[in-house]
PDB file of N, CA and C in Angstrom:
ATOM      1  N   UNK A   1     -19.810  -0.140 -36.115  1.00  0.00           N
ATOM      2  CA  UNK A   1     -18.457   0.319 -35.909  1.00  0.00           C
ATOM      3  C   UNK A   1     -18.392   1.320 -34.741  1.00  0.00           C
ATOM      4  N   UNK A   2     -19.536   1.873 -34.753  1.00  0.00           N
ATOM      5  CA  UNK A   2     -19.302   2.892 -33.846  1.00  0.00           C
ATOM      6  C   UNK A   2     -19.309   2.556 -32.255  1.00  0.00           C
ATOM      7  N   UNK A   3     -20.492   1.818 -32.386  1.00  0.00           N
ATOM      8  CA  UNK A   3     -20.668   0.644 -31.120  1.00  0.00           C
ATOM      9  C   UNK A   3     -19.631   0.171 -30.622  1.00  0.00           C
ATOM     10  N   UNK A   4     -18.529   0.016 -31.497  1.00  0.00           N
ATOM     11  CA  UNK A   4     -17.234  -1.194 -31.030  1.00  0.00           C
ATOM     12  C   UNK A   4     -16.216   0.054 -30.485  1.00  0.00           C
ATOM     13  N   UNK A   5     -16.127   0.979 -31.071  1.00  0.00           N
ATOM     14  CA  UNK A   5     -15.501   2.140 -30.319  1.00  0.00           C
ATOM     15  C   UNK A   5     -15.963   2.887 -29.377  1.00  0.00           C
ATOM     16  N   UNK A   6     -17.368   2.682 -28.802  1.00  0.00           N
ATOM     17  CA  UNK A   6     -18.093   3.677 -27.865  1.00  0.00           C
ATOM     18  C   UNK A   6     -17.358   2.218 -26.836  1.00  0.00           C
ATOM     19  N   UNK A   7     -17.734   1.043 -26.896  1.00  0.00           N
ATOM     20  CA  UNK A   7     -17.466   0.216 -26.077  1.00  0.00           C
ATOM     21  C   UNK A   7     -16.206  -0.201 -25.732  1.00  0.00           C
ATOM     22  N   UNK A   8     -15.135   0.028 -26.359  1.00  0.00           N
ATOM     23  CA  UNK A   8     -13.559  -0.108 -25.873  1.00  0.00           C
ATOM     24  C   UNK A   8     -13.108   1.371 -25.580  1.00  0.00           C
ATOM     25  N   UNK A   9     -13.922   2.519 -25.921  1.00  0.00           N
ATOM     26  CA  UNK A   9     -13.544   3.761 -25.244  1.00  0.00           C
ATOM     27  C   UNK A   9     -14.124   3.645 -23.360  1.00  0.00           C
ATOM     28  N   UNK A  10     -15.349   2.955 -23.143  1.00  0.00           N
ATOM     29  CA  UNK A  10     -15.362   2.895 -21.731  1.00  0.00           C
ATOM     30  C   UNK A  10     -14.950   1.891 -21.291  1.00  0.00           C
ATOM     31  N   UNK A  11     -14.460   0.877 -21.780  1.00  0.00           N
ATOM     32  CA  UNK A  11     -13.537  -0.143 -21.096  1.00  0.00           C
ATOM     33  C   UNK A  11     -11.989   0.585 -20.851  1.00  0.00           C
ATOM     34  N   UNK A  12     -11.349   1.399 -21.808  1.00  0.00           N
ATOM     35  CA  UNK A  12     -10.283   2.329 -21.371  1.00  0.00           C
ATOM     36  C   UNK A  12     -10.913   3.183 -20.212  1.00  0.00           C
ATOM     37  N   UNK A  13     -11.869   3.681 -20.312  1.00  0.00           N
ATOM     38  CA  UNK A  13     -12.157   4.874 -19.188  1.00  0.00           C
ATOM     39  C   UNK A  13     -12.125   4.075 -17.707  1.00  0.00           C
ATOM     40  N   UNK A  14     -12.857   2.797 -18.211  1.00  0.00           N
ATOM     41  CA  UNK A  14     -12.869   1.951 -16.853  1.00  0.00           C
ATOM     42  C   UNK A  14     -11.709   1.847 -15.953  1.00  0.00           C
ATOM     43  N   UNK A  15     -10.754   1.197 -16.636  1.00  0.00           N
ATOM     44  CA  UNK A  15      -9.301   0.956 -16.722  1.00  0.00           C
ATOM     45  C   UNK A  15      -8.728   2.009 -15.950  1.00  0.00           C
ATOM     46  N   UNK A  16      -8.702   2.918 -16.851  1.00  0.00           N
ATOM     47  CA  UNK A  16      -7.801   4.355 -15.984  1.00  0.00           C
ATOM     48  C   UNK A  16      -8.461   4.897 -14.995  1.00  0.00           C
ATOM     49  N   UNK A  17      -9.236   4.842 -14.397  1.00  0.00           N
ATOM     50  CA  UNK A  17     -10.441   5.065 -13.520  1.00  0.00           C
ATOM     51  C   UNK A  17      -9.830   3.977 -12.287  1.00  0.00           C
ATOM     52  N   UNK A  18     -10.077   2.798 -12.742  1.00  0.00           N
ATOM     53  CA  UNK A  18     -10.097   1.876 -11.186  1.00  0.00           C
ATOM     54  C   UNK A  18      -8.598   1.806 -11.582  1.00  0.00           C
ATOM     55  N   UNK A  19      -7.359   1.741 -12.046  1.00  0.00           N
ATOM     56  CA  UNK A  19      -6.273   1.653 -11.442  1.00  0.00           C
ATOM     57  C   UNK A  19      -5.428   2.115 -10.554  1.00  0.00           C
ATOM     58  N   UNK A  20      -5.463   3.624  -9.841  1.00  0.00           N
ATOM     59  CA  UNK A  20      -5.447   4.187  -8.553  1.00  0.00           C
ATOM     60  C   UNK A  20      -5.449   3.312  -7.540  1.00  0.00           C
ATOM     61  N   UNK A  21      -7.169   2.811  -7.725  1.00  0.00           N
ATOM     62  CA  UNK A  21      -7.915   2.471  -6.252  1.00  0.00           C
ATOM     63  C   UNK A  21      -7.297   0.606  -6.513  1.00  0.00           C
ATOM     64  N   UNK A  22      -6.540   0.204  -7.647  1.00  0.00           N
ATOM     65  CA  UNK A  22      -6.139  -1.183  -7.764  1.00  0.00           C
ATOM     66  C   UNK A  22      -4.835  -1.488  -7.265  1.00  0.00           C
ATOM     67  N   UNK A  23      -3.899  -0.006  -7.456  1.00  0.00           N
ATOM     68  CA  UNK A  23      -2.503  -0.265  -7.220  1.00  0.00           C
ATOM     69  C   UNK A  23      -2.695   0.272  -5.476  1.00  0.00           C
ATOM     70  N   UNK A  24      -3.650   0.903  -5.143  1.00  0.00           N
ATOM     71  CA  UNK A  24      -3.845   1.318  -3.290  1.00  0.00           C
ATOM     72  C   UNK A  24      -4.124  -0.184  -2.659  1.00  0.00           C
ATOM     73  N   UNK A  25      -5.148  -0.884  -3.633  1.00  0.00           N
ATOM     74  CA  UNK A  25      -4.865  -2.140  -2.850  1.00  0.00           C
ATOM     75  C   UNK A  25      -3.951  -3.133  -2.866  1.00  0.00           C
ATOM     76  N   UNK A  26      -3.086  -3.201  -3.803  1.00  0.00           N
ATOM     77  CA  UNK A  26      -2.297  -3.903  -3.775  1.00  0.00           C
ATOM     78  C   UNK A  26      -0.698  -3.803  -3.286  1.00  0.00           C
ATOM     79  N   UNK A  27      -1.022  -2.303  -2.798  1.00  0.00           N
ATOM     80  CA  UNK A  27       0.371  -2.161  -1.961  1.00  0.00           C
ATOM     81  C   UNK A  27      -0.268  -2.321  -0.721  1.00  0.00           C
ATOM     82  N   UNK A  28      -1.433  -2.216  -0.440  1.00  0.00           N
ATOM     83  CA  UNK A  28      -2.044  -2.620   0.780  1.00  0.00           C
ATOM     84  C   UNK A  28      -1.920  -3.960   1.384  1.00  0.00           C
ATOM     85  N   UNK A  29      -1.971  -4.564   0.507  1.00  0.00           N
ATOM     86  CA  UNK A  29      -1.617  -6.368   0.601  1.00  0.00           C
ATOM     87  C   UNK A  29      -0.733  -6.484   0.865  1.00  0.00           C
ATOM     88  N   UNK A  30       0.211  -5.780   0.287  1.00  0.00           N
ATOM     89  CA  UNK A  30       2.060  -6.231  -0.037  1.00  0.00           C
ATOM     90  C   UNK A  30       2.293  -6.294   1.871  1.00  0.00           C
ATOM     91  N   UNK A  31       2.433  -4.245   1.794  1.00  0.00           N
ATOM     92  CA  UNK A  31       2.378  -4.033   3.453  1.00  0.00           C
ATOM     93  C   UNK A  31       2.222  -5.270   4.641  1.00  0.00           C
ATOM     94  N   UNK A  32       0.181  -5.807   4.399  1.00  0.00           N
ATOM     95  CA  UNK A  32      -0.105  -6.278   5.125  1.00  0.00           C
ATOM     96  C   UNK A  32       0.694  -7.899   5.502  1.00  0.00           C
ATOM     97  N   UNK A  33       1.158  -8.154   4.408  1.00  0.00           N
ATOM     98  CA  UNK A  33       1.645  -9.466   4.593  1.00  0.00           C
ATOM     99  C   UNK A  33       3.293  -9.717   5.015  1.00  0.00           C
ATOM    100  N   UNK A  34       3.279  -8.115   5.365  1.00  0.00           N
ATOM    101  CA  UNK A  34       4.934  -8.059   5.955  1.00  0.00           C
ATOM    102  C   UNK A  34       4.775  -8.568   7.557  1.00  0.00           C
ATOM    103  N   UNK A  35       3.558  -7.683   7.879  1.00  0.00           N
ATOM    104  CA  UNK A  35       3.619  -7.530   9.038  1.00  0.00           C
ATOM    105  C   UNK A  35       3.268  -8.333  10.131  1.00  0.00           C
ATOM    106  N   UNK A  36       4.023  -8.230  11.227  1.00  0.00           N
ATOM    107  CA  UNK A  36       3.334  -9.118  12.506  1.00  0.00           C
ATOM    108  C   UNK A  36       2.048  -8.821  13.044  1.00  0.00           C
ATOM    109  N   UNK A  37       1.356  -9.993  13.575  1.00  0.00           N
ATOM    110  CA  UNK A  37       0.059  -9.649  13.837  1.00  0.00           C
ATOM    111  C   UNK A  37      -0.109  -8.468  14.492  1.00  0.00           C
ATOM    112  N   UNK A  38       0.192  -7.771  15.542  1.00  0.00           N
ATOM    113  CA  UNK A  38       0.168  -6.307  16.359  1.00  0.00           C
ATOM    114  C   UNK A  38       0.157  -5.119  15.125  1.00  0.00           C
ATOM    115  N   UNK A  39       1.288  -5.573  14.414  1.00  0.00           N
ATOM    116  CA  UNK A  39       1.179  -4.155  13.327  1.00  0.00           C
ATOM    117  C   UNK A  39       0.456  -4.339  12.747  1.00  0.00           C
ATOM    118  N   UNK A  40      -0.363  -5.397  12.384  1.00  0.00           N
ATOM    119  CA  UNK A  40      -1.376  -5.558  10.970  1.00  0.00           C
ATOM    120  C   UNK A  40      -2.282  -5.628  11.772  1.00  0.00           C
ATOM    121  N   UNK A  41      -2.836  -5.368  13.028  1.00  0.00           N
ATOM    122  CA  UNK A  41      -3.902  -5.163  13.595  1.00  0.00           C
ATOM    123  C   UNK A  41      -4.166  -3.430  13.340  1.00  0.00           C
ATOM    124  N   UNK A  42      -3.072  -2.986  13.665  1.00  0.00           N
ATOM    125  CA  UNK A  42      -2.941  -1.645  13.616  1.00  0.00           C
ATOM    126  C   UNK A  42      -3.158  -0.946  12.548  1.00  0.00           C
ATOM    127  N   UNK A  43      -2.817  -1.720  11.033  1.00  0.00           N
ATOM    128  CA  UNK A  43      -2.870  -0.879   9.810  1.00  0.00           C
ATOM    129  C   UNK A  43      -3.957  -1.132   9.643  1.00  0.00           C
ATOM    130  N   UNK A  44      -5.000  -2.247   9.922  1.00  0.00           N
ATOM    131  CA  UNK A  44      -6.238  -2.731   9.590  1.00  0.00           C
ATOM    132  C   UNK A  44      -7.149  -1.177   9.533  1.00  0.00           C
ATOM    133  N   UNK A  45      -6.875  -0.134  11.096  1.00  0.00           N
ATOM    134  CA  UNK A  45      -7.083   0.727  11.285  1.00  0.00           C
ATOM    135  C   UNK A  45      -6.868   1.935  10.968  1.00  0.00           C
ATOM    136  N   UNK A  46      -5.705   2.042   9.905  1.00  0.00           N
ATOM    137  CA  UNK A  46      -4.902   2.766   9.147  1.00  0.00           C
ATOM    138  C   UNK A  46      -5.931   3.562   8.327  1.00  0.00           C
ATOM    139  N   UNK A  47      -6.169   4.218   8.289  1.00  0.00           N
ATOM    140  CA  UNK A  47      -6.679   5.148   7.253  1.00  0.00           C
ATOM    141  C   UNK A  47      -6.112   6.114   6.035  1.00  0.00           C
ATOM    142  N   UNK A  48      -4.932   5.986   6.608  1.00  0.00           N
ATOM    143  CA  UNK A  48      -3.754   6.916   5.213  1.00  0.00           C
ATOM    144  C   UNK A  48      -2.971   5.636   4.607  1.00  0.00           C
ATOM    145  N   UNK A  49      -1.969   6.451   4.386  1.00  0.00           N
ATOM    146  CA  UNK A  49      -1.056   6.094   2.900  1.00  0.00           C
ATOM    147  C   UNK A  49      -0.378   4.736   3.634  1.00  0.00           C
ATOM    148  N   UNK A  50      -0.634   3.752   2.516  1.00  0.00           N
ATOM    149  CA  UNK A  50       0.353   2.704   3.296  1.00  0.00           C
ATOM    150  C   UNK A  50       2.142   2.705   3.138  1.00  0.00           C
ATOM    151  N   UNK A  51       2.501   3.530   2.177  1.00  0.00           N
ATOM    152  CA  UNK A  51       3.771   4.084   2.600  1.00  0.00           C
ATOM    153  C   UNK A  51       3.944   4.444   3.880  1.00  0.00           C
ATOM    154  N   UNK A  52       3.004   5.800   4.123  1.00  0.00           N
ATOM    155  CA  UNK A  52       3.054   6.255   5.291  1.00  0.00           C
ATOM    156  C   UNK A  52       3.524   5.639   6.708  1.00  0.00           C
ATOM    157  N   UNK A  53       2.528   4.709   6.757  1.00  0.00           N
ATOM    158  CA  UNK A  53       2.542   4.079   7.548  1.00  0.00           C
ATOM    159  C   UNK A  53       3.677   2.767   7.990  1.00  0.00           C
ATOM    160  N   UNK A  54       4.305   2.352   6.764  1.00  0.00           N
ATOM    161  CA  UNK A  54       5.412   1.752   7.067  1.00  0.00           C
ATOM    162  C   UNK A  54       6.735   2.625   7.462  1.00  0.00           C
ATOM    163  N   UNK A  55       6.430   3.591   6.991  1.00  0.00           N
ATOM    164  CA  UNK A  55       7.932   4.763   7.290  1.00  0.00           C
ATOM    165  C   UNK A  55       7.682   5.243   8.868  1.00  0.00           C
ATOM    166  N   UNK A  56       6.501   5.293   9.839  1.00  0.00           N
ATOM    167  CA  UNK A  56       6.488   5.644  10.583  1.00  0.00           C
ATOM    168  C   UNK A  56       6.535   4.204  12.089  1.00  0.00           C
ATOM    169  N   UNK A  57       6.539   3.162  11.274  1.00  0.00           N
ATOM    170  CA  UNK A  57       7.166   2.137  11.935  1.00  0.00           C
ATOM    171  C   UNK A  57       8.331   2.048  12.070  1.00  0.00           C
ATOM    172  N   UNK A  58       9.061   2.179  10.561  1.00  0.00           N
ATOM    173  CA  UNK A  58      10.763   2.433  10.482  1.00  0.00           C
ATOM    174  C   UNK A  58      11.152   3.378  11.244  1.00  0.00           C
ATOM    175  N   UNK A  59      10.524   4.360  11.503  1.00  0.00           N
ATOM    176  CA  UNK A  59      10.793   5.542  12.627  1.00  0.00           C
ATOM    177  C   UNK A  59      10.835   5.028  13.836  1.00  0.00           C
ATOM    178  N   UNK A  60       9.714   4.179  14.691  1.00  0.00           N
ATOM    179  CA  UNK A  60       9.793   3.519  15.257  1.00  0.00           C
ATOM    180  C   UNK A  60      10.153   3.017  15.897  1.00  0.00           C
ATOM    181  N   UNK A  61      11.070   2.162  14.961  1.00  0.00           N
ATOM    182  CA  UNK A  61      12.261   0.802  15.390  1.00  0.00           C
ATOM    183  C   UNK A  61      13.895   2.068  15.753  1.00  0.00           C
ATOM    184  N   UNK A  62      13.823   2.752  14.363  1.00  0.00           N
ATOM    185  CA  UNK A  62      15.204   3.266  14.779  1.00  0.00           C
ATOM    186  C   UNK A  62      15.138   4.046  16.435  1.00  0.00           C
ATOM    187  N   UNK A  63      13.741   4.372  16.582  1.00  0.00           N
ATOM    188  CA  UNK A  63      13.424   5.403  17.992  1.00  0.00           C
ATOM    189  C   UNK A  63      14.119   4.403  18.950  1.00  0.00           C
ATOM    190  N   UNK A  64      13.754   3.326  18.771  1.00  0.00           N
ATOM    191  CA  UNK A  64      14.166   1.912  19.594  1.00  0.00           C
ATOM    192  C   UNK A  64      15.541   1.204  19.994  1.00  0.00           C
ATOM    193  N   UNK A  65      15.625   1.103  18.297  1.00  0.00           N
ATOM    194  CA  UNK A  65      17.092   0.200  18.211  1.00  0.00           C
ATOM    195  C   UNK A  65      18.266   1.070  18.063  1.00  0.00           C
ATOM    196  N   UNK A  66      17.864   2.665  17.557  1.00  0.00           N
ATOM    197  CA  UNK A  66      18.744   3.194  16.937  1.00  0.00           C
ATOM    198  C   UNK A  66      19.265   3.315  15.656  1.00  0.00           C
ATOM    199  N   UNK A  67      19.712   3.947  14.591  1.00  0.00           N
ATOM    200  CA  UNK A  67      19.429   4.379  13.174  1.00  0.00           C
ATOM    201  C   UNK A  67      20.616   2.964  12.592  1.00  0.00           C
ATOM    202  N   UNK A  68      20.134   2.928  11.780  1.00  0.00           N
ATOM    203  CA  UNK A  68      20.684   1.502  11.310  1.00  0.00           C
ATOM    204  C   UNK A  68      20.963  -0.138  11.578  1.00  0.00           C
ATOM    205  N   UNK A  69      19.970  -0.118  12.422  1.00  0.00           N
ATOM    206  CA  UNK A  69      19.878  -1.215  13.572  1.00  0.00           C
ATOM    207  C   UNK A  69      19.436  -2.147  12.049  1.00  0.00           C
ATOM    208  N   UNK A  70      19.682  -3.458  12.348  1.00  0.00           N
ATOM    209  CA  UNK A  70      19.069  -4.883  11.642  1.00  0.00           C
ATOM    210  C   UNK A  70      18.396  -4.880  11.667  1.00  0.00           C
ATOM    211  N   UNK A  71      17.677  -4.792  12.813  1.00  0.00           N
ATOM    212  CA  UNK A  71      15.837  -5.816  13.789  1.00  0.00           C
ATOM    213  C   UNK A  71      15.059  -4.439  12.467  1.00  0.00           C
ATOM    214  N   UNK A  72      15.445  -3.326  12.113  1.00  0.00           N
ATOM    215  CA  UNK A  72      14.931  -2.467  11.162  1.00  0.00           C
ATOM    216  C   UNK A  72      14.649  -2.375   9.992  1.00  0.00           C
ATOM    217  N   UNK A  73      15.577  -3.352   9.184  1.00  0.00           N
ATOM    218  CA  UNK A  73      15.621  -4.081   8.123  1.00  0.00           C
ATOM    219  C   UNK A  73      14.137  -4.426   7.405  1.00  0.00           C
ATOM    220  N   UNK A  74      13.623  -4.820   8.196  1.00  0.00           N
ATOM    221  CA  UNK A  74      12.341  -5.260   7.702  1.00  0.00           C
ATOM    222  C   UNK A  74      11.166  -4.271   7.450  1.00  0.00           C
ATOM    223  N   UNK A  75      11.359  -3.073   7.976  1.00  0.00           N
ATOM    224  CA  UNK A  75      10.355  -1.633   7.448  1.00  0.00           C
ATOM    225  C   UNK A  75      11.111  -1.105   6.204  1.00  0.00           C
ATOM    226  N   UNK A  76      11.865  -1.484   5.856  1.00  0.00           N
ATOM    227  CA  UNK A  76      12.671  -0.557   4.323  1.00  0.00           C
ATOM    228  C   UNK A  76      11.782  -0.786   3.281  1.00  0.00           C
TER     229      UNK A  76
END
């Protein structure tokens, strides 16, 4: 009995442990599959937050198009 609880106590520990580093990659994916090849060359290189890094594209575009532009649409 005790065995069966030492062993689903580190399968929980496991769990809460790698889900951080599970949901970092999977907004990592999300990101990457927005983007055009130039920007996803670029995040490849990314080392911070992939929020981050899409908000400072959206910065970007508005620097570009101007604040509420369409072509912008696609960093939200």
């Amino acid at each position: 009995m005790i065995r069966i609880l030492g062993t689903c106590a580190a399968f929980v520990l496991v769990v809460v442990l790698a889900y951080p580093f599970a949901r970092d990659a999977y907004h990592r994916y999300e990101i990457a599959k927005r983007l055009d090849s130039q920007d996803r060359a670029a995040f490849q290189n990314w080392s911070g937050d992939p929020a981050l890094f899409v908000r400072s594209l959206y910065d970007r575009c508005t620097l570009t198009y101007g604040p509420g532009a369409p072509a912008c649409d696609a960093y939200k």
